[in-house]
Protein backbone atom coordinates (compact mmCIF):
# COMPACT_ATOMS: atom_id res chain seq x y z
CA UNK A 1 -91.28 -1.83 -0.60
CA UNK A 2 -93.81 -1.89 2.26
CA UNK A 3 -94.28 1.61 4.66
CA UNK A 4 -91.89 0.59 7.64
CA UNK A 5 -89.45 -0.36 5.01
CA UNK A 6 -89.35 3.04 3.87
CA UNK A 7 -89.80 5.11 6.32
CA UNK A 8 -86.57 3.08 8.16
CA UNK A 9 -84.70 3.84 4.75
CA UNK A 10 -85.32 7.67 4.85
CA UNK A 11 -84.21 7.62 8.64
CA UNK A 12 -81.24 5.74 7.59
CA UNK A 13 -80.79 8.55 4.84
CA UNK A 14 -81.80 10.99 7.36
CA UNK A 15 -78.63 9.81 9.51
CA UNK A 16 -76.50 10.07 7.35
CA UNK A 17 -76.76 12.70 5.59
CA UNK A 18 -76.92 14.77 9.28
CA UNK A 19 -73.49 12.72 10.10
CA UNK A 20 -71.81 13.89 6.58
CA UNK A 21 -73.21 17.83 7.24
CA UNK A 22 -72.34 17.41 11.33
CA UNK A 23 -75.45 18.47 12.14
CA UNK A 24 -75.67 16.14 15.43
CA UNK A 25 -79.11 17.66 16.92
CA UNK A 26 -80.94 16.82 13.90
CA UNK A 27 -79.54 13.25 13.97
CA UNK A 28 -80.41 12.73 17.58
CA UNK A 29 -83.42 14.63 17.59
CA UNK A 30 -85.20 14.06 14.09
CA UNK A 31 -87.18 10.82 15.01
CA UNK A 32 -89.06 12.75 18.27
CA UNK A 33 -89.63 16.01 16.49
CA UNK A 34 -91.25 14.13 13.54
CA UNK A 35 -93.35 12.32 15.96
CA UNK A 36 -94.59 15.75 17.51
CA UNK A 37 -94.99 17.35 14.31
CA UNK A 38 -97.49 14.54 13.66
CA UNK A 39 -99.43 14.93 16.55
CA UNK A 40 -99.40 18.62 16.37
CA UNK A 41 -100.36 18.27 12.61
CA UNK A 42 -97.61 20.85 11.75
CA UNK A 43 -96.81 21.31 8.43
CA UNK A 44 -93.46 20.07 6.57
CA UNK A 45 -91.99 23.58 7.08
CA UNK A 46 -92.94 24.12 10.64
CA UNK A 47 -91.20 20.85 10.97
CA UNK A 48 -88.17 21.86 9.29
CA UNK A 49 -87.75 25.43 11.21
CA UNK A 50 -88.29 23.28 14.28
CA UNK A 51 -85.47 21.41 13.90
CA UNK A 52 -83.36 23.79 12.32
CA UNK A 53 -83.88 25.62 15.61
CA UNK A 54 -82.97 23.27 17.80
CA UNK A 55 -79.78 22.90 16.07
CA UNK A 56 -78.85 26.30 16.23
CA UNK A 57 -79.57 26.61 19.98
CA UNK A 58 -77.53 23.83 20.50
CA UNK A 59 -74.49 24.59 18.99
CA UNK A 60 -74.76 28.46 20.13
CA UNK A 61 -74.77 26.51 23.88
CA UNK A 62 -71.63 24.54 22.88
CA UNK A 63 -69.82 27.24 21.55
CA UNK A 64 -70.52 29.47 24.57
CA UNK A 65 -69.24 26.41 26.58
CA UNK A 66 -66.31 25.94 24.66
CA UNK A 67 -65.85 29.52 25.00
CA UNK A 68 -65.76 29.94 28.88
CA UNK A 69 -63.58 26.95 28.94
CA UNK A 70 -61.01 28.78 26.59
CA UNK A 71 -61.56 32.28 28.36
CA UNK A 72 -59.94 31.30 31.71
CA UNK A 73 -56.76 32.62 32.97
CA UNK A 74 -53.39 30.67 32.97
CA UNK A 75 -51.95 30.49 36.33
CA UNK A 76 -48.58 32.12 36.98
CA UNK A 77 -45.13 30.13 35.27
CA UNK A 78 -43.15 28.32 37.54
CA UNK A 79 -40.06 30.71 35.82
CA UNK A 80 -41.45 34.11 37.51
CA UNK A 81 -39.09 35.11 40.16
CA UNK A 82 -40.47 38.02 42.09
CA UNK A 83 -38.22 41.51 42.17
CA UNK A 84 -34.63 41.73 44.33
CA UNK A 85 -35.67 41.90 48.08
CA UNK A 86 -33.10 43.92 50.43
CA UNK A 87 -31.08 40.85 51.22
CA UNK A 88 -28.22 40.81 49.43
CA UNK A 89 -26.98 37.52 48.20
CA UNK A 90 -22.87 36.80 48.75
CA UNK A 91 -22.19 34.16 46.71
CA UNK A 92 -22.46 36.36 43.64
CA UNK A 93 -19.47 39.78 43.10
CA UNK A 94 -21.47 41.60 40.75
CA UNK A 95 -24.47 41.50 43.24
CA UNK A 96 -22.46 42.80 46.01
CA UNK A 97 -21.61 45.95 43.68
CA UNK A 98 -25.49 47.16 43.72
CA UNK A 99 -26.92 47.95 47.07
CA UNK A 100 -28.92 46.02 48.77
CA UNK A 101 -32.58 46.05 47.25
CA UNK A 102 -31.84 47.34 44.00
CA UNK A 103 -32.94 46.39 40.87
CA UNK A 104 -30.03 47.49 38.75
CA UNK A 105 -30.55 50.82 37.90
CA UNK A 106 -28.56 53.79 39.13
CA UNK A 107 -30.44 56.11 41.55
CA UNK A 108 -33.94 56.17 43.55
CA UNK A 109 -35.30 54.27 40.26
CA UNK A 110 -34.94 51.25 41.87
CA UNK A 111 -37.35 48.43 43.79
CA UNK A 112 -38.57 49.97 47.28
CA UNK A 113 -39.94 47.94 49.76
């Protein structure tokens, strides 16, 4: 097997295995890291951590994304009826019973506007 044969093996290898751990950053970023690690002359470890960082930062962005997304308020139901105002409704007996304003209870417990 000649040297591009192999080398386009272990980045098919290299793919997968990133697709079957869902490690996306490595698959995406692998190829130019590997190129810089060359030029640099870094060593197989340096490599490694490299890329092992960048996947870390990445998914601590994404989660802190996802995280603001799922952090914001839910506006108000369309069900929420505010309190009893002071006019009185007369279509209804038992509302005629309380005075006008009130929310129910006996007394000066009641809404006050």
């Amino acid at each position: 097997m000649s040297a591009p044969a192999k080398v386009q093996a272990m980045e098919t290898l290299i793919e997968a295995h990133a697709v079957e751990l869902k490690l996306p950053t490595v698959r995406a970023r692998f190829r130019a890291l590997a190129e810089e690690a060359t030029r640099g002359q870094q060593t197989p470890t340096a490599y490694l951590a490299a890329l092992l960082e960048a996947e870390v930062t990445e998914r601590a962005q994404r989660r802190e994304h996802r995280q603001l997304i799922d952090a914001r308020f839910e506006p108000p139901r369309e069900s929420w009826s505010p309190p009893p105002t002071r006019n009185c409704p007369s279509d209804a007996r038992w509302l005629r019973l309380l005075p006008c304003g009130s929310s129910g209870q006996v007394g000066n417990r009641g809404y006050s506007d």
